[in-house]
PDB file of N, CA and C in Angstrom:
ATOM      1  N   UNK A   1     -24.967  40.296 -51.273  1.00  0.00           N
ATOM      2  CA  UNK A   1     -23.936  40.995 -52.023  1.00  0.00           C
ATOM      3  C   UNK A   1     -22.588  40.682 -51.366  1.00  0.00           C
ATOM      4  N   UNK A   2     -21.529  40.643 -52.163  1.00  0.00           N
ATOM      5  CA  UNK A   2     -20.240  39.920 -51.450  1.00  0.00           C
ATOM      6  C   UNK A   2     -19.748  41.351 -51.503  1.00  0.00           C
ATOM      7  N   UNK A   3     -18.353  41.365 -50.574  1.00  0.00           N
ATOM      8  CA  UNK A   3     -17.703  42.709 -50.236  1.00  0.00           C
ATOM      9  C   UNK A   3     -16.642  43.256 -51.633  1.00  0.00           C
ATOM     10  N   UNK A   4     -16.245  42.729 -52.862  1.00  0.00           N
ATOM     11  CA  UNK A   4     -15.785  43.305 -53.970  1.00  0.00           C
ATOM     12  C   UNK A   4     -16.813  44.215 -54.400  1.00  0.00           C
ATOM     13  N   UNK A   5     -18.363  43.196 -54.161  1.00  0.00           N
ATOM     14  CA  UNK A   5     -19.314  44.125 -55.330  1.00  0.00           C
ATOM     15  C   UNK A   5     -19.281  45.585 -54.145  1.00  0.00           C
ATOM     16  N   UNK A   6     -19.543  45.076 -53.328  1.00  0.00           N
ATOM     17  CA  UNK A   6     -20.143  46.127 -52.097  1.00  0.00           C
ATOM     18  C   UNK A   6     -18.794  47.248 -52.355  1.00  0.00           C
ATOM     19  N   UNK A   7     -17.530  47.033 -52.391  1.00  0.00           N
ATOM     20  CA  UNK A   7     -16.960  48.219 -52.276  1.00  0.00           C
ATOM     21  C   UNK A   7     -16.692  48.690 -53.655  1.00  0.00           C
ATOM     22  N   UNK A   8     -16.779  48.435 -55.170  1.00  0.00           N
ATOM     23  CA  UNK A   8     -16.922  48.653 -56.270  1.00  0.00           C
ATOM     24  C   UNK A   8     -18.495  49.668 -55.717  1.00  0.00           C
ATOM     25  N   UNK A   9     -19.696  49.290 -55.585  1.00  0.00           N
ATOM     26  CA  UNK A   9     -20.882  50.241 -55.841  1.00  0.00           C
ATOM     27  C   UNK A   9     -20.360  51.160 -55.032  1.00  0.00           C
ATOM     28  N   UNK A  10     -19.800  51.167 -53.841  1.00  0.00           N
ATOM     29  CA  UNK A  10     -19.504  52.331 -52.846  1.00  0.00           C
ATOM     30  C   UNK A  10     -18.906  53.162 -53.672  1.00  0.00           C
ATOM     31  N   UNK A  11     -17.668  52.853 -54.262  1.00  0.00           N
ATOM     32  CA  UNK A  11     -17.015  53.891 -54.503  1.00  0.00           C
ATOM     33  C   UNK A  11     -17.418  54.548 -55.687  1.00  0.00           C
ATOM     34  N   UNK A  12     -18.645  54.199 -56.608  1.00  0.00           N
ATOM     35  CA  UNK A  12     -18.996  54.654 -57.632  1.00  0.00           C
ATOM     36  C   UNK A  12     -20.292  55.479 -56.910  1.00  0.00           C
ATOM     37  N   UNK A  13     -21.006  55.064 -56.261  1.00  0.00           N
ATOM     38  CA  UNK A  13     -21.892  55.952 -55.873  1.00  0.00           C
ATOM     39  C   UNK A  13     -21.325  57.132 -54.660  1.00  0.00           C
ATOM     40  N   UNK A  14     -20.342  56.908 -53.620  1.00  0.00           N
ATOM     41  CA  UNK A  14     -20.072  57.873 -53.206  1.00  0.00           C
ATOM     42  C   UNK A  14     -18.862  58.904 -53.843  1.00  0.00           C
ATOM     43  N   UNK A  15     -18.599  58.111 -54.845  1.00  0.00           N
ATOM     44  CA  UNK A  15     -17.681  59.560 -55.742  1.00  0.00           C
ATOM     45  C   UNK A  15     -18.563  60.256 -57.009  1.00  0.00           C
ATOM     46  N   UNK A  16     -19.417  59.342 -57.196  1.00  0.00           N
ATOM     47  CA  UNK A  16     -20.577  60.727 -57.964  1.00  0.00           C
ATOM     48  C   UNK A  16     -21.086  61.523 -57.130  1.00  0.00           C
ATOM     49  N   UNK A  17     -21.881  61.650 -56.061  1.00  0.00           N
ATOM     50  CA  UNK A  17     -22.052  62.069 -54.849  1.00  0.00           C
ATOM     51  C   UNK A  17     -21.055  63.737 -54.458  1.00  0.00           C
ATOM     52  N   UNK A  18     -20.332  62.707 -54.483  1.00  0.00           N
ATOM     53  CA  UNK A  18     -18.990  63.630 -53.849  1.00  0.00           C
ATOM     54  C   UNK A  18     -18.608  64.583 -55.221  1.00  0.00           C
ATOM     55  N   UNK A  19     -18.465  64.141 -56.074  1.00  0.00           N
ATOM     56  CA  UNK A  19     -18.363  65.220 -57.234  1.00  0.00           C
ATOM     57  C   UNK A  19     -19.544  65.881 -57.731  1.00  0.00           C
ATOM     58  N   UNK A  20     -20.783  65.631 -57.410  1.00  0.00           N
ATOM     59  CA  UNK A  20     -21.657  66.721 -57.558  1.00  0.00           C
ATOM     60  C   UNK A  20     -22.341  67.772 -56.230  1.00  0.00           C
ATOM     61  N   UNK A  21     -21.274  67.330 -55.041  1.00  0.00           N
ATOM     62  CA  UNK A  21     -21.373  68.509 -54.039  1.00  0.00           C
ATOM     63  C   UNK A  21     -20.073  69.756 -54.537  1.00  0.00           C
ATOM     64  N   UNK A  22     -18.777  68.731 -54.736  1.00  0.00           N
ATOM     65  CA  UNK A  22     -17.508  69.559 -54.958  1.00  0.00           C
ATOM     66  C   UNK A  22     -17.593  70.070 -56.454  1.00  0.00           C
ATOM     67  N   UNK A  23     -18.499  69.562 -57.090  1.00  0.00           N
ATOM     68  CA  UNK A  23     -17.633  69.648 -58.531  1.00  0.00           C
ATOM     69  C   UNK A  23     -17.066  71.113 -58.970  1.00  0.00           C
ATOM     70  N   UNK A  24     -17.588  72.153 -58.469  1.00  0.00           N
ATOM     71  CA  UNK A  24     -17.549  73.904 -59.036  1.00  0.00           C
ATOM     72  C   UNK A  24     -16.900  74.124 -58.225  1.00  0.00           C
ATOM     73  N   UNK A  25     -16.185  73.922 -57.204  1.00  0.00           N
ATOM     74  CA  UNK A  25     -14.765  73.709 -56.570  1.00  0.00           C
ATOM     75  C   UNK A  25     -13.772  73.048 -56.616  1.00  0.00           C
ATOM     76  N   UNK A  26     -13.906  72.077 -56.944  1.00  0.00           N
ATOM     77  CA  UNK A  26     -12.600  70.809 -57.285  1.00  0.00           C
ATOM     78  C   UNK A  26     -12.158  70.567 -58.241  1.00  0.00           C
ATOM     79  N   UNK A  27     -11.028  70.181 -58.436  1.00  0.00           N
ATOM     80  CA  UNK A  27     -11.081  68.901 -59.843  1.00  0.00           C
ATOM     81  C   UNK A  27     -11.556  67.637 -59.653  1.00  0.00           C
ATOM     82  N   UNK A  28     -11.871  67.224 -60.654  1.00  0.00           N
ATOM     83  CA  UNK A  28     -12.919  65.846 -61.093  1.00  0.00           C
ATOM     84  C   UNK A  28     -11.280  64.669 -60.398  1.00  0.00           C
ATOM     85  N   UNK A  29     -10.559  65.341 -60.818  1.00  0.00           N
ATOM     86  CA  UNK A  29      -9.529  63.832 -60.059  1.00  0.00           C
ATOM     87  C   UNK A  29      -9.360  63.734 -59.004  1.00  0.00           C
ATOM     88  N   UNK A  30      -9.206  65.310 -58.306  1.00  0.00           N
ATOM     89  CA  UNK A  30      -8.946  65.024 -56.524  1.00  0.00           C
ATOM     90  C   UNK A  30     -10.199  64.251 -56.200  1.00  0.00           C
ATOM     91  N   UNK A  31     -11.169  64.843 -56.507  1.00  0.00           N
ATOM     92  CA  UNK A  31     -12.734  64.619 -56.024  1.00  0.00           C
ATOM     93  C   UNK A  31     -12.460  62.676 -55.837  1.00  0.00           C
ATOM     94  N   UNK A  32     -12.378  62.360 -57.170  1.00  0.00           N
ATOM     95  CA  UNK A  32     -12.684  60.974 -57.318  1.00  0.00           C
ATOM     96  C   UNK A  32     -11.309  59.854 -56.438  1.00  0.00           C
ATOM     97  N   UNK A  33     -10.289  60.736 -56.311  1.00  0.00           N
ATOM     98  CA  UNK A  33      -9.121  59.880 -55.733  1.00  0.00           C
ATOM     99  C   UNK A  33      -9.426  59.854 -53.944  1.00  0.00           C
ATOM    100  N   UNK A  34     -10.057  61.007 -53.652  1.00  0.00           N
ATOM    101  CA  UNK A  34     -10.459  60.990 -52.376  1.00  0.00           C
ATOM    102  C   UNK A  34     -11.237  60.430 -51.925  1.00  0.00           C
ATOM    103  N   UNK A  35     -12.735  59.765 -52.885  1.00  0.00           N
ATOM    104  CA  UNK A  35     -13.658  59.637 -52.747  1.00  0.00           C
ATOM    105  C   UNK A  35     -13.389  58.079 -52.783  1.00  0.00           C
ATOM    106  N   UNK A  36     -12.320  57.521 -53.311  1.00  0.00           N
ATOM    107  CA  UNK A  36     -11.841  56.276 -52.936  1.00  0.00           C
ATOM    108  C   UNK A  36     -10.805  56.020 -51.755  1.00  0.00           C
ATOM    109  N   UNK A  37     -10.081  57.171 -51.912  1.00  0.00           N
ATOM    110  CA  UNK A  37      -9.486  56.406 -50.505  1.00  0.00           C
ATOM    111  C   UNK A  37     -10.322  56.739 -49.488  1.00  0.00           C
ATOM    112  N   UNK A  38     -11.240  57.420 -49.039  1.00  0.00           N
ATOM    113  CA  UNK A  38     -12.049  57.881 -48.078  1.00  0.00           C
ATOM    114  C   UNK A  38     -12.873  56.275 -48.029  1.00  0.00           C
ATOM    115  N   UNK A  39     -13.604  55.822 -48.913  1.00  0.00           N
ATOM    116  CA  UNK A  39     -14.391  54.160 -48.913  1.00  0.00           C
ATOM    117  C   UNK A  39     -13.626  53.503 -48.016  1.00  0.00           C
ATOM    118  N   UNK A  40     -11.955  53.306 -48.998  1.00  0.00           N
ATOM    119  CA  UNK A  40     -11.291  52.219 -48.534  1.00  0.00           C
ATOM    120  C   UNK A  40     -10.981  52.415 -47.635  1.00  0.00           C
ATOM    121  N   UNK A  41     -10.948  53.813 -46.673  1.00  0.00           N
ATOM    122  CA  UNK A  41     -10.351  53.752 -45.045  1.00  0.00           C
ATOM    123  C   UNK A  41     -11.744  53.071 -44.203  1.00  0.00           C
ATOM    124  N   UNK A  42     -12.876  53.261 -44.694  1.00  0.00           N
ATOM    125  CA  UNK A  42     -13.863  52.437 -43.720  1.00  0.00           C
ATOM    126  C   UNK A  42     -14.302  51.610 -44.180  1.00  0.00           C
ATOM    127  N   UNK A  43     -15.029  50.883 -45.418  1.00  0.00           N
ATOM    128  CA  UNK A  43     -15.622  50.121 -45.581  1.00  0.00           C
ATOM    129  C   UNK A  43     -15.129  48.730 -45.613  1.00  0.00           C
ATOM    130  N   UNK A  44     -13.806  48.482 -45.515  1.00  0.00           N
ATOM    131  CA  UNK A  44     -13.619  46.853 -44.637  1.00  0.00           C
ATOM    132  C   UNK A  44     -13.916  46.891 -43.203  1.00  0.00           C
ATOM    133  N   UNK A  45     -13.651  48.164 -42.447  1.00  0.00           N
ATOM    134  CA  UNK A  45     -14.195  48.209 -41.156  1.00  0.00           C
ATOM    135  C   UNK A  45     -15.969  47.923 -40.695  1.00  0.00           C
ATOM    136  N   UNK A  46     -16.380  48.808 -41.935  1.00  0.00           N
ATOM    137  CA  UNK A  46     -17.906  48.625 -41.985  1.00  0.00           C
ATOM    138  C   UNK A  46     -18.417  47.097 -41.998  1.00  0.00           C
ATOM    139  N   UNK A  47     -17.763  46.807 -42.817  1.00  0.00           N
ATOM    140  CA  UNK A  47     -18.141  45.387 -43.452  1.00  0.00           C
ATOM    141  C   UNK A  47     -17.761  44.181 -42.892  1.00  0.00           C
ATOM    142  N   UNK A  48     -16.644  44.185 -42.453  1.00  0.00           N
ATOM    143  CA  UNK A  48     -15.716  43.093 -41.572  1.00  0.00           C
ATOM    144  C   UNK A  48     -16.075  42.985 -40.176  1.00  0.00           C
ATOM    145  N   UNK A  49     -15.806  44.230 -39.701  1.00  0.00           N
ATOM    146  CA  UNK A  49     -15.723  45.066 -38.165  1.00  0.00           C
ATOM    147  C   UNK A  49     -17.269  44.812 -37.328  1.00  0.00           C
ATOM    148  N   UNK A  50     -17.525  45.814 -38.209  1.00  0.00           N
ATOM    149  CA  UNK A  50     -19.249  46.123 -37.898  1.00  0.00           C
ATOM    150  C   UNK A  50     -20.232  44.866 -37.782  1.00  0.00           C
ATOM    151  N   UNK A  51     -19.990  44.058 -39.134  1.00  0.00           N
ATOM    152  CA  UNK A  51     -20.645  42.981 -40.005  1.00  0.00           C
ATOM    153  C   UNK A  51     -20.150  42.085 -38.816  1.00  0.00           C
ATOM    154  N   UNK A  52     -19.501  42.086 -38.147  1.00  0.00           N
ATOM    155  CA  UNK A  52     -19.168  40.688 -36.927  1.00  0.00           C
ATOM    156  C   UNK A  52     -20.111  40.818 -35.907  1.00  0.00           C
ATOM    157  N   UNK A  53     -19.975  42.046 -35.521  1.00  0.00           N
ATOM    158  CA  UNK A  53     -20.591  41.861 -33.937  1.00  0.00           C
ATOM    159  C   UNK A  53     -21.968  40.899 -33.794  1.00  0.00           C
ATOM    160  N   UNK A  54     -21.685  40.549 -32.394  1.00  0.00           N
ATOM    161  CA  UNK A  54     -23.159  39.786 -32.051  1.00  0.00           C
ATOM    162  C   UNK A  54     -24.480  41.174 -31.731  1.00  0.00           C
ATOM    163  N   UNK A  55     -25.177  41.671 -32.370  1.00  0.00           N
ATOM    164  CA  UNK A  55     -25.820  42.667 -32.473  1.00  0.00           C
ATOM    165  C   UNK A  55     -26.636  42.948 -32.825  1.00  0.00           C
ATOM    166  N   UNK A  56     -27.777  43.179 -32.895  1.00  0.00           N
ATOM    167  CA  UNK A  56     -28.844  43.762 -33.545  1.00  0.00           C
ATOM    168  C   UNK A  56     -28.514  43.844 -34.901  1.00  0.00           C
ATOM    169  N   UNK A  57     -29.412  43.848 -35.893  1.00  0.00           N
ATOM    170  CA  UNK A  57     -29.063  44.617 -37.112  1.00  0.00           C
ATOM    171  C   UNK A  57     -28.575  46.361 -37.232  1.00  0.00           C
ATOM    172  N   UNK A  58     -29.911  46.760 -36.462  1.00  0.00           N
ATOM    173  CA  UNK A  58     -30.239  48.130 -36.703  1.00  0.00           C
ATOM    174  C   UNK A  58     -29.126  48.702 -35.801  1.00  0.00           C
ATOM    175  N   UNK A  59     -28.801  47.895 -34.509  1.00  0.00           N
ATOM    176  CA  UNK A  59     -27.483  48.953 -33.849  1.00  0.00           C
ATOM    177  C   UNK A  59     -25.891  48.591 -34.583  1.00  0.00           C
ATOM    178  N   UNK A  60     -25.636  47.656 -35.352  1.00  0.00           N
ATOM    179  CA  UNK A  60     -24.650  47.530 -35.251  1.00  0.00           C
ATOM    180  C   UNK A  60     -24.537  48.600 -36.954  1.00  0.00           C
ATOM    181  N   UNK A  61     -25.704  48.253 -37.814  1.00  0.00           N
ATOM    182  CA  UNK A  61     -25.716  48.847 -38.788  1.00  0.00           C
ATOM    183  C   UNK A  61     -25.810  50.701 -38.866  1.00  0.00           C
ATOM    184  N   UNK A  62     -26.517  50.867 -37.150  1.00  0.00           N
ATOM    185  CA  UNK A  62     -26.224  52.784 -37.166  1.00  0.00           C
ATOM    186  C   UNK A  62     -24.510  53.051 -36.699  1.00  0.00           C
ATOM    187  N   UNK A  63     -24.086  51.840 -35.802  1.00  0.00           N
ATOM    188  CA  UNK A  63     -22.818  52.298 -35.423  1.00  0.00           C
ATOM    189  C   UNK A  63     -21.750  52.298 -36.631  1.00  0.00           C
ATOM    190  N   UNK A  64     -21.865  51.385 -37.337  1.00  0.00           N
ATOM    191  CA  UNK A  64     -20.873  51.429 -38.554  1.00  0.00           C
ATOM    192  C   UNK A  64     -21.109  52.405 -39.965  1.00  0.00           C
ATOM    193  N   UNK A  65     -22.424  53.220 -39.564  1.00  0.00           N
ATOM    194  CA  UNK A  65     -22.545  54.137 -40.600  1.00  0.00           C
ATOM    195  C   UNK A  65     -21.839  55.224 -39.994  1.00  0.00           C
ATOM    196  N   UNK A  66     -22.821  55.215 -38.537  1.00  0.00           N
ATOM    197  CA  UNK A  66     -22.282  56.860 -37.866  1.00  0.00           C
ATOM    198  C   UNK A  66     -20.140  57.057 -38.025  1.00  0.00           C
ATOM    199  N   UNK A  67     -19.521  55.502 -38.158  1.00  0.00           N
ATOM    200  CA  UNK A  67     -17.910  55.673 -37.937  1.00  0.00           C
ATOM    201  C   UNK A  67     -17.970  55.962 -39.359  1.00  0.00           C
ATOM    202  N   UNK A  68     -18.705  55.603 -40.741  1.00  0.00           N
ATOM    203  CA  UNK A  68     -17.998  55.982 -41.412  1.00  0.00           C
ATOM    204  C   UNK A  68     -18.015  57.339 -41.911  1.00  0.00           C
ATOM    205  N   UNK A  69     -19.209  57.817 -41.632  1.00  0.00           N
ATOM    206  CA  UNK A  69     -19.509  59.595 -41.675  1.00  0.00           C
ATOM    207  C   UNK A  69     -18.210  60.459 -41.188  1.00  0.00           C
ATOM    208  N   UNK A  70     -18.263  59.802 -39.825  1.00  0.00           N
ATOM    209  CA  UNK A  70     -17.389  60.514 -38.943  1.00  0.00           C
ATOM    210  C   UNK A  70     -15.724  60.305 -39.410  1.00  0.00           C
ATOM    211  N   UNK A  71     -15.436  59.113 -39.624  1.00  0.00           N
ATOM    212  CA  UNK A  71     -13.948  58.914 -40.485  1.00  0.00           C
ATOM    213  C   UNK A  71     -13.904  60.123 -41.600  1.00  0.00           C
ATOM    214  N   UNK A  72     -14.906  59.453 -42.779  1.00  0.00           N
ATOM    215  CA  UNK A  72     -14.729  59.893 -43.431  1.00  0.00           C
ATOM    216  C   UNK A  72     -14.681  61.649 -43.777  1.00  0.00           C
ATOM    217  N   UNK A  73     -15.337  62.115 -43.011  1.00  0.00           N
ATOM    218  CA  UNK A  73     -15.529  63.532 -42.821  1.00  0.00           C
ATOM    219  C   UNK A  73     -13.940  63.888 -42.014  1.00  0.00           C
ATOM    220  N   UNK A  74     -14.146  63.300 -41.435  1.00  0.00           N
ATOM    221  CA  UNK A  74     -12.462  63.704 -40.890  1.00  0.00           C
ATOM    222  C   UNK A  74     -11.329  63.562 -41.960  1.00  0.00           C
ATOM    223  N   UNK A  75     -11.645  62.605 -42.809  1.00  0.00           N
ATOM    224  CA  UNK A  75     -10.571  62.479 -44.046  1.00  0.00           C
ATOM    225  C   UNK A  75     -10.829  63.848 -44.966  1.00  0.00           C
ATOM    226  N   UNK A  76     -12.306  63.655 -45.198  1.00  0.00           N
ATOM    227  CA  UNK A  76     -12.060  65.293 -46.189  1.00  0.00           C
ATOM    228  C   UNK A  76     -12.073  66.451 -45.637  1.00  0.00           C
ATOM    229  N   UNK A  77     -11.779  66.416 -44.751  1.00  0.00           N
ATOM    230  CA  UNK A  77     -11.513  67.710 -43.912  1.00  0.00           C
ATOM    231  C   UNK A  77      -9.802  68.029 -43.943  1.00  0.00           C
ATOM    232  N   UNK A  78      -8.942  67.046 -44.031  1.00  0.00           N
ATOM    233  CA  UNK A  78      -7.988  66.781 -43.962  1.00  0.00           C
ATOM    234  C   UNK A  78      -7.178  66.835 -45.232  1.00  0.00           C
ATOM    235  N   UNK A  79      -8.151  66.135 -46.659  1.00  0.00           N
ATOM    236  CA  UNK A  79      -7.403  65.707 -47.824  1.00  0.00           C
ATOM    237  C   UNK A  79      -7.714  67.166 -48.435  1.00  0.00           C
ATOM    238  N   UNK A  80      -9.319  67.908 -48.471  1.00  0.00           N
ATOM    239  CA  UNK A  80      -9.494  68.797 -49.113  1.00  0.00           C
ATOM    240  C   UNK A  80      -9.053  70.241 -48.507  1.00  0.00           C
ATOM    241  N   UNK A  81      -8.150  70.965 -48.885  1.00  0.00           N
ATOM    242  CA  UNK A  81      -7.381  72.052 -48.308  1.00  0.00           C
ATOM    243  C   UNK A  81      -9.055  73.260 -48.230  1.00  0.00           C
ATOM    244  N   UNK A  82      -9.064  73.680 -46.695  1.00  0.00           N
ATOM    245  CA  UNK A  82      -9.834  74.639 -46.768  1.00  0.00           C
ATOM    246  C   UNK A  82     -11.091  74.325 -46.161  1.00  0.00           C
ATOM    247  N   UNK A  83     -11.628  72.669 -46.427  1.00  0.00           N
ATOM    248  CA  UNK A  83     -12.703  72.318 -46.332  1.00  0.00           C
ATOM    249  C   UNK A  83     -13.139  72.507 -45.036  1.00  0.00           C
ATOM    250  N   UNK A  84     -14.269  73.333 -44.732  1.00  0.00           N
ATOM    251  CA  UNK A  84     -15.094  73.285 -42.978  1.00  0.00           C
ATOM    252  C   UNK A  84     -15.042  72.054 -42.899  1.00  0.00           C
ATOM    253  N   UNK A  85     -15.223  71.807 -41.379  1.00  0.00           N
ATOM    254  CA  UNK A  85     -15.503  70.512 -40.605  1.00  0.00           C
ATOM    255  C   UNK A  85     -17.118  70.663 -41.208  1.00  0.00           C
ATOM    256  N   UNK A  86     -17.690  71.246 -41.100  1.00  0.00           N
ATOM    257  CA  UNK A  86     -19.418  71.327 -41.483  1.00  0.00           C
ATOM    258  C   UNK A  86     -19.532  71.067 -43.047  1.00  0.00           C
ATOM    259  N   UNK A  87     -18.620  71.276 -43.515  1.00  0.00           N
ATOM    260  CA  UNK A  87     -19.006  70.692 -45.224  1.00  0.00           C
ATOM    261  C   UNK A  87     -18.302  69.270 -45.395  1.00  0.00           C
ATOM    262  N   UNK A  88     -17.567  69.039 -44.765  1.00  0.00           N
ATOM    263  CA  UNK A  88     -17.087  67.415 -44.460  1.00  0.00           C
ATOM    264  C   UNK A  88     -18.106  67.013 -44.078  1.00  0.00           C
ATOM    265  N   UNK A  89     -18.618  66.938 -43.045  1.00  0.00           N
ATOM    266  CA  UNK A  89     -20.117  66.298 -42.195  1.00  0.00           C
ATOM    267  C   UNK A  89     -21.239  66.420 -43.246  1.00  0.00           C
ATOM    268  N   UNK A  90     -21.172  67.266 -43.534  1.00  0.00           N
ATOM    269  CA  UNK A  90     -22.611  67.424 -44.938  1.00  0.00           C
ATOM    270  C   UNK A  90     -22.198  66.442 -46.265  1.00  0.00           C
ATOM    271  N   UNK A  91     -20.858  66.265 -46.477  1.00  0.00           N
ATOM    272  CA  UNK A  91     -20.217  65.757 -48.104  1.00  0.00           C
ATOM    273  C   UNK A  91     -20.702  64.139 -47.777  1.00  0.00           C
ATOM    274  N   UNK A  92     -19.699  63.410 -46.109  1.00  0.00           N
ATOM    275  CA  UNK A  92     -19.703  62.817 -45.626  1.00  0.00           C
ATOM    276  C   UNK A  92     -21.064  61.620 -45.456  1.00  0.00           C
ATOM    277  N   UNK A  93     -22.054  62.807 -45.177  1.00  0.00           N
ATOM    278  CA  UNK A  93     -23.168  62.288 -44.586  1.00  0.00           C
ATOM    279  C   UNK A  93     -24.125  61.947 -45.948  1.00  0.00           C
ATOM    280  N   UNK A  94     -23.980  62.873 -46.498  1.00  0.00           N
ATOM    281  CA  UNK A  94     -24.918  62.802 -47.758  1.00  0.00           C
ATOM    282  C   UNK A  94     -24.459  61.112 -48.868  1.00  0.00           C
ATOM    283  N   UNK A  95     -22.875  61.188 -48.685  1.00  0.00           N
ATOM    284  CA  UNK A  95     -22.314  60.456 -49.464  1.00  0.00           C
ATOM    285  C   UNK A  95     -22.870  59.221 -48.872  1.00  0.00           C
ATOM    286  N   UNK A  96     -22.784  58.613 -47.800  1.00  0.00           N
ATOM    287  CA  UNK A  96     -22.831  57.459 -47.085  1.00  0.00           C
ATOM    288  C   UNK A  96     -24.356  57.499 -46.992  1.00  0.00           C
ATOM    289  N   UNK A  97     -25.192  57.998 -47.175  1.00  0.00           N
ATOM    290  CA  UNK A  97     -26.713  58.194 -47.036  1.00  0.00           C
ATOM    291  C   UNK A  97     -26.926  57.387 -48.597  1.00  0.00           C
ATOM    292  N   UNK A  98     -26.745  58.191 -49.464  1.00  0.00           N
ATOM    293  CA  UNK A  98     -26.823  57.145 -51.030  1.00  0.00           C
ATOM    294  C   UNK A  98     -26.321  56.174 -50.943  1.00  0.00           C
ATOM    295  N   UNK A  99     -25.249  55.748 -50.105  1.00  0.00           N
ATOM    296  CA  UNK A  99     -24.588  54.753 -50.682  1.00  0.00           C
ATOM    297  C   UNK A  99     -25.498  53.354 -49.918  1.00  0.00           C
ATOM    298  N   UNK A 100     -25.887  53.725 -49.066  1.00  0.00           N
ATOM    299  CA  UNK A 100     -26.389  52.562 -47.899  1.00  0.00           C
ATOM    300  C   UNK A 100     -27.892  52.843 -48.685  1.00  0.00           C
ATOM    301  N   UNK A 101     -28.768  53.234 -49.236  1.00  0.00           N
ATOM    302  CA  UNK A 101     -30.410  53.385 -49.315  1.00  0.00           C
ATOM    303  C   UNK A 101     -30.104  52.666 -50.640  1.00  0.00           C
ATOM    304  N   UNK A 102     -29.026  53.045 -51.842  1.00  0.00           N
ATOM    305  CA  UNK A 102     -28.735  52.351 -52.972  1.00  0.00           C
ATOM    306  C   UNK A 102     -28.858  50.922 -52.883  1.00  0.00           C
ATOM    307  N   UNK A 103     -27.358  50.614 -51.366  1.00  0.00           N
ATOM    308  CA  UNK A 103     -27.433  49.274 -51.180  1.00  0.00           C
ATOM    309  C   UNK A 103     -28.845  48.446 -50.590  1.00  0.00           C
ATOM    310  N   UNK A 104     -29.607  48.990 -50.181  1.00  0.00           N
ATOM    311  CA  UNK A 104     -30.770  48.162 -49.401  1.00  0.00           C
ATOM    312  C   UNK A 104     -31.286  48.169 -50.381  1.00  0.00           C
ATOM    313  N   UNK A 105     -31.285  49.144 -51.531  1.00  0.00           N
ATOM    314  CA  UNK A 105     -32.702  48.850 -52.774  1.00  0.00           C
ATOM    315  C   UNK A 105     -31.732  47.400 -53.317  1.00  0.00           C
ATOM    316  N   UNK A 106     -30.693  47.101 -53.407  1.00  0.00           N
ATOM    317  CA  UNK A 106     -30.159  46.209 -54.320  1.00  0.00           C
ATOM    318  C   UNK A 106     -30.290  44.915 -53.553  1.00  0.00           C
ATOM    319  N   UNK A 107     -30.414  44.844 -52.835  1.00  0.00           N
ATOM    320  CA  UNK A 107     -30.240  43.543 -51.612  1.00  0.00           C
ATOM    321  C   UNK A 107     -31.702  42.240 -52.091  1.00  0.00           C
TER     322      UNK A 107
END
């Protein structure tokens, strides 16, 4: 999979994701505008960053999930007014969990 497709599925699977944890709290636009810039702050890192090292698969592939959980949870903790650090980590984790099991079924 080349990195257009890879960050096109990301951001469609982690903003459905993300709008069916937030949806009975949010609006459908914050949800989805966050849920892209939240991708685009890690996934060239994931992909570029991560995707370089001389490394194992499995370590370089837990370290570049665990940064983007952790980014990204720090972003919606930040973008969404109110949001716990513990529902960031849960939105975060869940989101990047579909998005990576999606991508291995497609591979």
């Amino acid at each position: 999979m080349d990195f257009p497709t890879a960050y096109a599925l990301t951001i469609v699977i982690e903003a459905i994701v993300l709008f069916l944890i937030l949806r009975k709290e949010r609006k459908t636009s914050e949800i989805v505008v966050n849920a892209v810039i939240a991708s685009t702050l890690t996934l060239p890192f994931v992909w570029f960053g991560f995707g370089a090292l001389a490394l194992p698969w499995v370590m370089k592939t837990t370290m570049a999930e665990a940064f983007a959980v952790l980014v990204e949870a720090g972003f919606y903790r930040l973008a969404f007014e109110g949001m716990t650090i513990e529902k960031a980590l849960l939105a975060s984790t869940v989101c990047n969990l579909a998005s990576f099991i999606i991508g291995l079924l497609l591979l």
